[in-house]
C-alpha atoms as a PDB file:
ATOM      1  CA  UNK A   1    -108.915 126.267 -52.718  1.00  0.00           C
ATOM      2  CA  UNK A   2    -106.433 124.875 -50.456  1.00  0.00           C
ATOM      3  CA  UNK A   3    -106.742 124.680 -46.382  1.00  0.00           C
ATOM      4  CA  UNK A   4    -103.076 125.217 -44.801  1.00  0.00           C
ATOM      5  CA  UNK A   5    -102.215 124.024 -41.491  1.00  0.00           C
ATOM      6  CA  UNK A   6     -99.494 125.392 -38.750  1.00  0.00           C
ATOM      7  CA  UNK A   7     -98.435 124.754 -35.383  1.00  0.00           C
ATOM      8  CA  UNK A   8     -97.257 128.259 -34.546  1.00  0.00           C
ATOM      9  CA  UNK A   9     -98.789 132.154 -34.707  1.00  0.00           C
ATOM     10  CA  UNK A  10     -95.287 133.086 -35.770  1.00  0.00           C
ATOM     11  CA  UNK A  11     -95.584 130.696 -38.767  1.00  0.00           C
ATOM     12  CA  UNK A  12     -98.642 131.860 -39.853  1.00  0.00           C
ATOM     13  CA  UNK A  13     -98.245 135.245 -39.381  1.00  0.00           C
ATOM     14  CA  UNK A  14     -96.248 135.685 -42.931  1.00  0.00           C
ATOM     15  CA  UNK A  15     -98.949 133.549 -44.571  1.00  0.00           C
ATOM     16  CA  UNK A  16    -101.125 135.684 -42.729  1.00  0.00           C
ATOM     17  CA  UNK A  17     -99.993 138.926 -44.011  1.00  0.00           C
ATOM     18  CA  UNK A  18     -98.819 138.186 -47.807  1.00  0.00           C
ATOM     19  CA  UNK A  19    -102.345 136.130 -48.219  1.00  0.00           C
ATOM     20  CA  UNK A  20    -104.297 138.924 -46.593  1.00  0.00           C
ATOM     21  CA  UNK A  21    -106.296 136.565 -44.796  1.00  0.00           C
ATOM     22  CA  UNK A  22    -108.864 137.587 -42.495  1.00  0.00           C
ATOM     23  CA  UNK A  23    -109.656 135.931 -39.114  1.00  0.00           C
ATOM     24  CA  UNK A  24    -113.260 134.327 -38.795  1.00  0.00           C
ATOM     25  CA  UNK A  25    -113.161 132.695 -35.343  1.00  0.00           C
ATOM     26  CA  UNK A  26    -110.547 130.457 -35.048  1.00  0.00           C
ATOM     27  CA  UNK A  27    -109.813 130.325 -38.761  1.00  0.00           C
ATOM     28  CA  UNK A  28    -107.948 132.831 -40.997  1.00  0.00           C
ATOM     29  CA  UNK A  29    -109.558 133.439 -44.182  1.00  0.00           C
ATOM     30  CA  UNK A  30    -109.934 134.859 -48.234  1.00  0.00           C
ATOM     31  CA  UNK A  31    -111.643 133.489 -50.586  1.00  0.00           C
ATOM     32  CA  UNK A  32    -109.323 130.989 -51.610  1.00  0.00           C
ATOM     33  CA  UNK A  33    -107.376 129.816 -48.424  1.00  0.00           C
ATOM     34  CA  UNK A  34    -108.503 128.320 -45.031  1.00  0.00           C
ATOM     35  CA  UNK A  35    -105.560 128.227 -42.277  1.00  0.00           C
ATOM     36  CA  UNK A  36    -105.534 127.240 -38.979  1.00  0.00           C
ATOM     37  CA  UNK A  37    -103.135 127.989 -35.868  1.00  0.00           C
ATOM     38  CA  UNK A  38    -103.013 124.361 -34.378  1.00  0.00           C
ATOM     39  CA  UNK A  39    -100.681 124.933 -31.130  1.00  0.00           C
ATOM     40  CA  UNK A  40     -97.704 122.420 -31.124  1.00  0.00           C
ATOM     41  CA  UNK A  41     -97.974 118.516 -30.433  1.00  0.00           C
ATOM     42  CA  UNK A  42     -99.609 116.154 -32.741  1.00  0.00           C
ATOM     43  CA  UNK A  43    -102.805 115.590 -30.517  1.00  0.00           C
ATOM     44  CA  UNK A  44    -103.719 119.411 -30.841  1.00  0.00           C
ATOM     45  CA  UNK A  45    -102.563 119.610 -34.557  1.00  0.00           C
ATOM     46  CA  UNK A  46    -105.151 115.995 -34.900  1.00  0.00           C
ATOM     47  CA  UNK A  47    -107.945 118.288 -33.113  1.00  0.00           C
ATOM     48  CA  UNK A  48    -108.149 121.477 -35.101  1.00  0.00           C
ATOM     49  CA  UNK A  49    -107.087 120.200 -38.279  1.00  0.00           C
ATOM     50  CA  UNK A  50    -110.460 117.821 -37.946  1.00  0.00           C
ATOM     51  CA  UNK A  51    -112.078 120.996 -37.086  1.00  0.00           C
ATOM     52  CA  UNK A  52    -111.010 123.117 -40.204  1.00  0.00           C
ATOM     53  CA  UNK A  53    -111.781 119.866 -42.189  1.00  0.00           C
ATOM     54  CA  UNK A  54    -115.237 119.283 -41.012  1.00  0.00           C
ATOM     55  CA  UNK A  55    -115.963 122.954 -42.207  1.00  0.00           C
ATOM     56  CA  UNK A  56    -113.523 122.816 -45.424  1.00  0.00           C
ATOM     57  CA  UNK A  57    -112.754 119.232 -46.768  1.00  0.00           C
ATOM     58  CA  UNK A  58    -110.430 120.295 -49.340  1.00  0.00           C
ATOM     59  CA  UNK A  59    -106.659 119.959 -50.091  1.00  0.00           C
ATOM     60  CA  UNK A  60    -104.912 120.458 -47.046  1.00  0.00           C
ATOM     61  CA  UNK A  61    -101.490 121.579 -46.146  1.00  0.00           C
ATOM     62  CA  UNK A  62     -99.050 120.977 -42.956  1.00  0.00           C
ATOM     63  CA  UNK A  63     -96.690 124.272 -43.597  1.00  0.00           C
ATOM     64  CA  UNK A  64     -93.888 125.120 -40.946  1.00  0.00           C
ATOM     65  CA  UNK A  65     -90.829 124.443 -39.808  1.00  0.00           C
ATOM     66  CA  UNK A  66     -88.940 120.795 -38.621  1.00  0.00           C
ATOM     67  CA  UNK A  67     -85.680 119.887 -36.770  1.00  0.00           C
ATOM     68  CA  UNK A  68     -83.240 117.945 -38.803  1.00  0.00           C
ATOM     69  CA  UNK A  69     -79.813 115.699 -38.146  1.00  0.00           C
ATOM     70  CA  UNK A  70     -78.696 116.012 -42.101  1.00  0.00           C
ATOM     71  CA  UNK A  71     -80.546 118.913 -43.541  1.00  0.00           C
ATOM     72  CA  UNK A  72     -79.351 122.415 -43.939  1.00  0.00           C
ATOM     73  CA  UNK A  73     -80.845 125.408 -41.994  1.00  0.00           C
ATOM     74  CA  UNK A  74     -83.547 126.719 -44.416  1.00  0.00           C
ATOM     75  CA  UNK A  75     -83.905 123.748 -46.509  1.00  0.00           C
ATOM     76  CA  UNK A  76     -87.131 122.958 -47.613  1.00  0.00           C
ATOM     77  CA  UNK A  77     -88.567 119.005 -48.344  1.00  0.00           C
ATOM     78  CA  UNK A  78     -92.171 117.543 -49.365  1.00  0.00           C
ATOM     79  CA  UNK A  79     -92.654 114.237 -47.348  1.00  0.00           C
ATOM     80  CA  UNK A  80     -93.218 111.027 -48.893  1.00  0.00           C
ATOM     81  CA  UNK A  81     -93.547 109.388 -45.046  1.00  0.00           C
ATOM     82  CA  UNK A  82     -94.579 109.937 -41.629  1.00  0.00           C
ATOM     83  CA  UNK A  83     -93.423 107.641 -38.707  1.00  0.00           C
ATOM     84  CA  UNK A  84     -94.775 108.256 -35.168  1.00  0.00           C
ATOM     85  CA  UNK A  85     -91.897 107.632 -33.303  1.00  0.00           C
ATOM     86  CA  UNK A  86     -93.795 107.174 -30.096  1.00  0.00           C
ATOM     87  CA  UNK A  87     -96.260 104.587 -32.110  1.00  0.00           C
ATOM     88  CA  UNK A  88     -93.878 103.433 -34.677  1.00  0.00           C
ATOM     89  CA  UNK A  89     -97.239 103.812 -37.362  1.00  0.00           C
ATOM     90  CA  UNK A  90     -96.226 104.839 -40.712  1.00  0.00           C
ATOM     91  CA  UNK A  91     -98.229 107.164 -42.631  1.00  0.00           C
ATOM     92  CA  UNK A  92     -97.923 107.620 -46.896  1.00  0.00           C
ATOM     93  CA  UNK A  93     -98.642 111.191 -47.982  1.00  0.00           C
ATOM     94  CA  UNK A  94     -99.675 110.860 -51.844  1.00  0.00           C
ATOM     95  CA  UNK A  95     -98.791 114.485 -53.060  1.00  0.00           C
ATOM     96  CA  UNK A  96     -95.338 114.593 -52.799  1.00  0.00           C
ATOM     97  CA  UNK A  97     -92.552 115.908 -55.644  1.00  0.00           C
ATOM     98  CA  UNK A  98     -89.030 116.963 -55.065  1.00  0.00           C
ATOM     99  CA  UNK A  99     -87.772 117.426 -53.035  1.00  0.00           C
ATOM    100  CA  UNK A 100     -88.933 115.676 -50.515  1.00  0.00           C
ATOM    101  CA  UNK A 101     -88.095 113.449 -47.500  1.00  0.00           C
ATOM    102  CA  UNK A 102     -89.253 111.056 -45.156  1.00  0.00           C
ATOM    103  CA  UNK A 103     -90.401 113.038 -41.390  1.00  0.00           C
ATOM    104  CA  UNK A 104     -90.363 111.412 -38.004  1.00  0.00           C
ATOM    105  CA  UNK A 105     -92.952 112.609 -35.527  1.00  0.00           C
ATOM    106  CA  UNK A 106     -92.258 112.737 -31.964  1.00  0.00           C
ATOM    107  CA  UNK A 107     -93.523 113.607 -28.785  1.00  0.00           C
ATOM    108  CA  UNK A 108     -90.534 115.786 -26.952  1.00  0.00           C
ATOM    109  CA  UNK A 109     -88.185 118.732 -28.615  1.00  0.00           C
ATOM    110  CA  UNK A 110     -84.752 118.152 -28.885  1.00  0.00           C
ATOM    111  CA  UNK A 111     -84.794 114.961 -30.552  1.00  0.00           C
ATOM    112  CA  UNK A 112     -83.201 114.863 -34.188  1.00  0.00           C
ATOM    113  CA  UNK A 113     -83.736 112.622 -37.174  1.00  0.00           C
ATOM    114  CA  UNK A 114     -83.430 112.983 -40.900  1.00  0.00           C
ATOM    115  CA  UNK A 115     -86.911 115.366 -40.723  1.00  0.00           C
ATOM    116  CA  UNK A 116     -88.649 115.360 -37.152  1.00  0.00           C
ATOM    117  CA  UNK A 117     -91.597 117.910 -36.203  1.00  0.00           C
ATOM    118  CA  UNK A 118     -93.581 117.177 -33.654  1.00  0.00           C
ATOM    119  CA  UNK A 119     -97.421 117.501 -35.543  1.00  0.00           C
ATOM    120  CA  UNK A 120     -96.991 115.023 -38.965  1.00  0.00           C
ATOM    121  CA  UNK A 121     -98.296 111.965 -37.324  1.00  0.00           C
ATOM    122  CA  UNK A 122    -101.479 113.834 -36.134  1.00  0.00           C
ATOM    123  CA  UNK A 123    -101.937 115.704 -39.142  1.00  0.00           C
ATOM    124  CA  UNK A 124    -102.516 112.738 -41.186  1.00  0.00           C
ATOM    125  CA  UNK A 125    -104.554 111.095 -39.192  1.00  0.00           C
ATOM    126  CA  UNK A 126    -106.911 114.021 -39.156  1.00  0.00           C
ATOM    127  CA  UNK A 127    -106.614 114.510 -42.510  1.00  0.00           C
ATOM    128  CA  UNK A 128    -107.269 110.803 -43.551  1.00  0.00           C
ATOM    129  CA  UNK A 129    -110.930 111.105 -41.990  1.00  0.00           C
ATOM    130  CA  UNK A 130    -111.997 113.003 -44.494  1.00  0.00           C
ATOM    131  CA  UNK A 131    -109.513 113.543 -47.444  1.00  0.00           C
ATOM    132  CA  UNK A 132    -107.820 110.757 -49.890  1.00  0.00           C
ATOM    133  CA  UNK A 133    -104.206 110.683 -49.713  1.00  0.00           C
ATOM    134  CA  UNK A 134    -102.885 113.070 -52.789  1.00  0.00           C
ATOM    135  CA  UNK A 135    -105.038 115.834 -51.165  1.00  0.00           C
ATOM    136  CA  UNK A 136    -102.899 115.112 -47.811  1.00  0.00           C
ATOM    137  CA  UNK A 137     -99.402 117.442 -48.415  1.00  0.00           C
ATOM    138  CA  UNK A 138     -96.567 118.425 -45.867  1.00  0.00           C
ATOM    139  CA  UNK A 139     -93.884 120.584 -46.393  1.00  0.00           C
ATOM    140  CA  UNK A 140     -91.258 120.832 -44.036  1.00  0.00           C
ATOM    141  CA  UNK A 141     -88.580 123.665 -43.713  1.00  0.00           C
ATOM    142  CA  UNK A 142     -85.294 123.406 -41.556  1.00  0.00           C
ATOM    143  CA  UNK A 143     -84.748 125.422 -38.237  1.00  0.00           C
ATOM    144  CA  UNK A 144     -83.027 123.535 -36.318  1.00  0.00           C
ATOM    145  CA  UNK A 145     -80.192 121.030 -35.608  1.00  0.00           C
ATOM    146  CA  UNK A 146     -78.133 119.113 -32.792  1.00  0.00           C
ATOM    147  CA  UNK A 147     -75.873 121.994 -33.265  1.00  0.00           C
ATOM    148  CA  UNK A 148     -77.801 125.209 -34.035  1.00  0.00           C
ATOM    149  CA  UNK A 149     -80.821 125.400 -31.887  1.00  0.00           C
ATOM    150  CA  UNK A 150     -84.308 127.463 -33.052  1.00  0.00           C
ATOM    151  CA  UNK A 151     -84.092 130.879 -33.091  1.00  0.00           C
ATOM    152  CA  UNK A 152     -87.603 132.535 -32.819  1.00  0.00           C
ATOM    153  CA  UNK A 153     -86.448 135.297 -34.653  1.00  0.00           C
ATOM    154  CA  UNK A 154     -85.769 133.588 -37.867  1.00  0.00           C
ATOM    155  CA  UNK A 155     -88.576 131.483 -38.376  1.00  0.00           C
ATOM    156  CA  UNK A 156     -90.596 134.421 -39.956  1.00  0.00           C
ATOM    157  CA  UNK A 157     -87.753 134.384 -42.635  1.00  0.00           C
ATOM    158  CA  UNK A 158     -87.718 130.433 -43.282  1.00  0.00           C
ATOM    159  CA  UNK A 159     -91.217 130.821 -44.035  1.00  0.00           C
ATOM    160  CA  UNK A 160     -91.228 133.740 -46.247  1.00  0.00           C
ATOM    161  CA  UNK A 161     -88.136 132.058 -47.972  1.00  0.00           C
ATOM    162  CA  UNK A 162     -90.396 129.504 -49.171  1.00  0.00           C
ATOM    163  CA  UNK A 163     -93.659 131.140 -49.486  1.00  0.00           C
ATOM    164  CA  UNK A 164     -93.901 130.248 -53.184  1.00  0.00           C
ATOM    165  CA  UNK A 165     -94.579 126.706 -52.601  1.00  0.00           C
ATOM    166  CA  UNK A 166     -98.331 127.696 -51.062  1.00  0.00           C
ATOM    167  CA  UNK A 167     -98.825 129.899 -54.326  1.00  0.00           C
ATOM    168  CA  UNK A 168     -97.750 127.326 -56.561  1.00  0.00           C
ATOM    169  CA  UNK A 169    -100.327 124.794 -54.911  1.00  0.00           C
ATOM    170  CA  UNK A 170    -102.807 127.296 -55.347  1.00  0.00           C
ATOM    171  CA  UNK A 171    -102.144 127.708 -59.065  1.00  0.00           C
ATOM    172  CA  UNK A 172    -101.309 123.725 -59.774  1.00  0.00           C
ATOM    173  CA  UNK A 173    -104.285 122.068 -61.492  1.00  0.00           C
ATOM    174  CA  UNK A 174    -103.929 118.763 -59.433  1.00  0.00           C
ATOM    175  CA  UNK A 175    -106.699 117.204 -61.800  1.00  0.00           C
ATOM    176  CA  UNK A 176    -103.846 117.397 -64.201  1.00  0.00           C
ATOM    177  CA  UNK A 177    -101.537 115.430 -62.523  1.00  0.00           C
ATOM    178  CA  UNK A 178    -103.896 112.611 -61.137  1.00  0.00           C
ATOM    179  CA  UNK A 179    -106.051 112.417 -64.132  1.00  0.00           C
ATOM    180  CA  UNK A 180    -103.499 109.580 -65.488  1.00  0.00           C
ATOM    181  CA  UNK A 181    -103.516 108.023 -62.233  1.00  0.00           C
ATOM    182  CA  UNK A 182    -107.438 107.372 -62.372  1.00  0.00           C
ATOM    183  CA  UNK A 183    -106.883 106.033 -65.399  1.00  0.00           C
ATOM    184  CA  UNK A 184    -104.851 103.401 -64.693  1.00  0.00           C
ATOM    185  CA  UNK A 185    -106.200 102.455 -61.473  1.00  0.00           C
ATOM    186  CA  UNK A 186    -109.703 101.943 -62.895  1.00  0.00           C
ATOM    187  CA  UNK A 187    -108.415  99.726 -66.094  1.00  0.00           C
ATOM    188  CA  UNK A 188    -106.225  97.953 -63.480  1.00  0.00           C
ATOM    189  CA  UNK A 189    -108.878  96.921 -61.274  1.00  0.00           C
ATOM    190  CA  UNK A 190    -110.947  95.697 -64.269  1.00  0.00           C
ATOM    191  CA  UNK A 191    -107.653  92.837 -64.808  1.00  0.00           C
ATOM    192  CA  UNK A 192    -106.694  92.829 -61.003  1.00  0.00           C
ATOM    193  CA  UNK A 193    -108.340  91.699 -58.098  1.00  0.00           C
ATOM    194  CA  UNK A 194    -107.303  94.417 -55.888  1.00  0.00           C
ATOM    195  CA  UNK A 195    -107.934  94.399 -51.941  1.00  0.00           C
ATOM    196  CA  UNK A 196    -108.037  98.116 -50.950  1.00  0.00           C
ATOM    197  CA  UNK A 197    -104.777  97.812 -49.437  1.00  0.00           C
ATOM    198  CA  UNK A 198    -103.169  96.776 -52.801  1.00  0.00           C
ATOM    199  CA  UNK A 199    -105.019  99.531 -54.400  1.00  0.00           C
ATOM    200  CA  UNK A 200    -103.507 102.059 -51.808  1.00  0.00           C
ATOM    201  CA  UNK A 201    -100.132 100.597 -52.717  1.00  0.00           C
ATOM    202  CA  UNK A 202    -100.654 100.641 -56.238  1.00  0.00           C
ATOM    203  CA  UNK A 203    -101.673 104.228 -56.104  1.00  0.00           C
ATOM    204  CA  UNK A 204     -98.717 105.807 -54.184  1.00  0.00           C
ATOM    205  CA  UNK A 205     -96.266 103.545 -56.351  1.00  0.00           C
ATOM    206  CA  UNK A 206     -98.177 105.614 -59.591  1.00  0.00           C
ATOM    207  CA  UNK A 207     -97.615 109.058 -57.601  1.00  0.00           C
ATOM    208  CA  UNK A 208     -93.603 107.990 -57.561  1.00  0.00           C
ATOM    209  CA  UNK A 209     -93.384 106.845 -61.774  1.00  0.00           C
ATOM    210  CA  UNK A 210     -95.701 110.001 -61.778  1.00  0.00           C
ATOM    211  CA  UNK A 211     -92.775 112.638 -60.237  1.00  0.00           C
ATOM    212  CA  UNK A 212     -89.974 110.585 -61.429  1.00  0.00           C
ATOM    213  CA  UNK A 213     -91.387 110.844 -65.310  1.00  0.00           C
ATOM    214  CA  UNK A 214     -91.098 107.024 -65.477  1.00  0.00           C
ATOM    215  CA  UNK A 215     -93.358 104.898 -67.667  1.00  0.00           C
ATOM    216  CA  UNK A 216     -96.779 103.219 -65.965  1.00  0.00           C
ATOM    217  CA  UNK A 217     -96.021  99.542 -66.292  1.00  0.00           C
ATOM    218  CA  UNK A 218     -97.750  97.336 -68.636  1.00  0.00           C
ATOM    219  CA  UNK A 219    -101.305  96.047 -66.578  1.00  0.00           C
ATOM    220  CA  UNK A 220    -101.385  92.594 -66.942  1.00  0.00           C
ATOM    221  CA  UNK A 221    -104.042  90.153 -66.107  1.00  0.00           C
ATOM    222  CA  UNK A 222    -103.960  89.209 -62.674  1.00  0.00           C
ATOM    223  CA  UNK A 223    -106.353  86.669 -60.733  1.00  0.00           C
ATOM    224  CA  UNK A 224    -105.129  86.121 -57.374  1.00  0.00           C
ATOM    225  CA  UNK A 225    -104.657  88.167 -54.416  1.00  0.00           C
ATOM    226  CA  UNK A 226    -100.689  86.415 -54.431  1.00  0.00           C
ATOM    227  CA  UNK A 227    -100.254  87.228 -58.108  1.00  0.00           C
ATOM    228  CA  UNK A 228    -101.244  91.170 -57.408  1.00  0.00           C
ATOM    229  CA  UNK A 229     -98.789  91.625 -54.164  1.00  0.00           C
ATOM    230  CA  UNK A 230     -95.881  89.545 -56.811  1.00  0.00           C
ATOM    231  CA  UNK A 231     -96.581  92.687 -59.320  1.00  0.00           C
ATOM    232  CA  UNK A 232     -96.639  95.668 -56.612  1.00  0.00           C
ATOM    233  CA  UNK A 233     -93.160  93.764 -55.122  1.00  0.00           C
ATOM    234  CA  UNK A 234     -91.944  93.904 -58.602  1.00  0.00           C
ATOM    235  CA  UNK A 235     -92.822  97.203 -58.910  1.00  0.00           C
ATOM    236  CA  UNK A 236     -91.183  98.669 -56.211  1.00  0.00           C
ATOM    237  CA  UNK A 237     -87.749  97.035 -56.415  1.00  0.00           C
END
């Protein structure tokens, strides 16, 4: 099952139409996809996403298009961060593999970073009310730069250009790929004393060995909340 979140009718509509999914109220359904047509701006994307949610807490997916000021046209990226550029908050997506990007969510169009759409910051926060972090995903495909402006037309195309990505989260067993993760975390909190921050941590810097096919490192025995931060620093230098 997997929920799938855009901004715009003319993203969904592909999803729409290859999916054959049905509209029940304001949601478009079969029996193995939920979307939702948000409307742009990351308050409205916070609003309906929490409504799909409240109906459908599952894995849930921000789909749809993003302005970029390195990127291709038609390039496609999983993001591995969100920062509100209005807020400067930073948000950690867990389900990420490549490739994928940071994203910078902002309030106005026409402004340009590496990845910048204007509904990430919302959508997580949403989604963080009622999902844990590897069920939060984003994918992000290029329309747009300081040079080539949207055009309307094409968007159906970027989307159906990359349509494979929603049937390939529909088919990946995500227990799979987290299973290992679990493992860890519980046998490291049985040596660690963890605050739920530094379990957080822990658990996104296991998501990265996890895509990058490094080795877990060694758990060691750790008493203090000083020694524990030490070990995540090490980690992630």
């Amino acid at each position: 099952m997997l929920n799938i979140i855009t901004a715009l009718k003319i993203e969904a509509k592909p999803i729409i139409e290859k999916f054959n999914l049905k509209p029940q109220g304001e949601i478009y359904q079969n029996n193995y996809i939920n979307l939702i047509i948000t409307g742009q701006g990351k308050i409205k994307s916070a609003i309906n996403t929490a409504l799909l949610l409240n109906k459908h807490p599952q894995k849930t997916l921000n789909f749809g298009i993003a302005g970029s000021s390195i990127y291709k046209i038609n390039e496609g990226f999983f993001v591995h961060k969100i920062t509100d550029a209005d807020s400067g908050f930073e948000y950690y997506p867990d389900f990420y593999k490549l490739p994928h990007t940071s994203l910078y969510t902002v309030s106005k169009p026409g402004v340009y970073y590496t990845l910048t759409d204007m509904e990430g910051s919302g959508f997580f926060e949403a989604c963080y009310k009622f999902l844990s972090t590897e069920k939060i995903i984003l994918y992000k495909i290029v329309s747009d730069n300081p040079d080539f402006p949207v055009k309307k037309e094409k968007i159906p195309h970027y989307i159906k250009s990359h349509i494979h990505i929603i049937e390939e989260l529909l088919d990946k067993k995500e227990d799979d790929f987290f299973r290992e993760i679990e493992e860890y975390l519980n046998e490291a909190k049985k040596k660690m004393k963890l605050t739920k921050t530094q379990e957080n941590r822990l658990k996104q810097i296991l998501t990265f060995y996890k895509t990058k096919n490094k080795k877990f490192p060694e758990i060691k025995e750790l008493k203090t909340k000083k020694e524990v931060s030490e070990f995540l620093n090490s980690l992630t230098s």
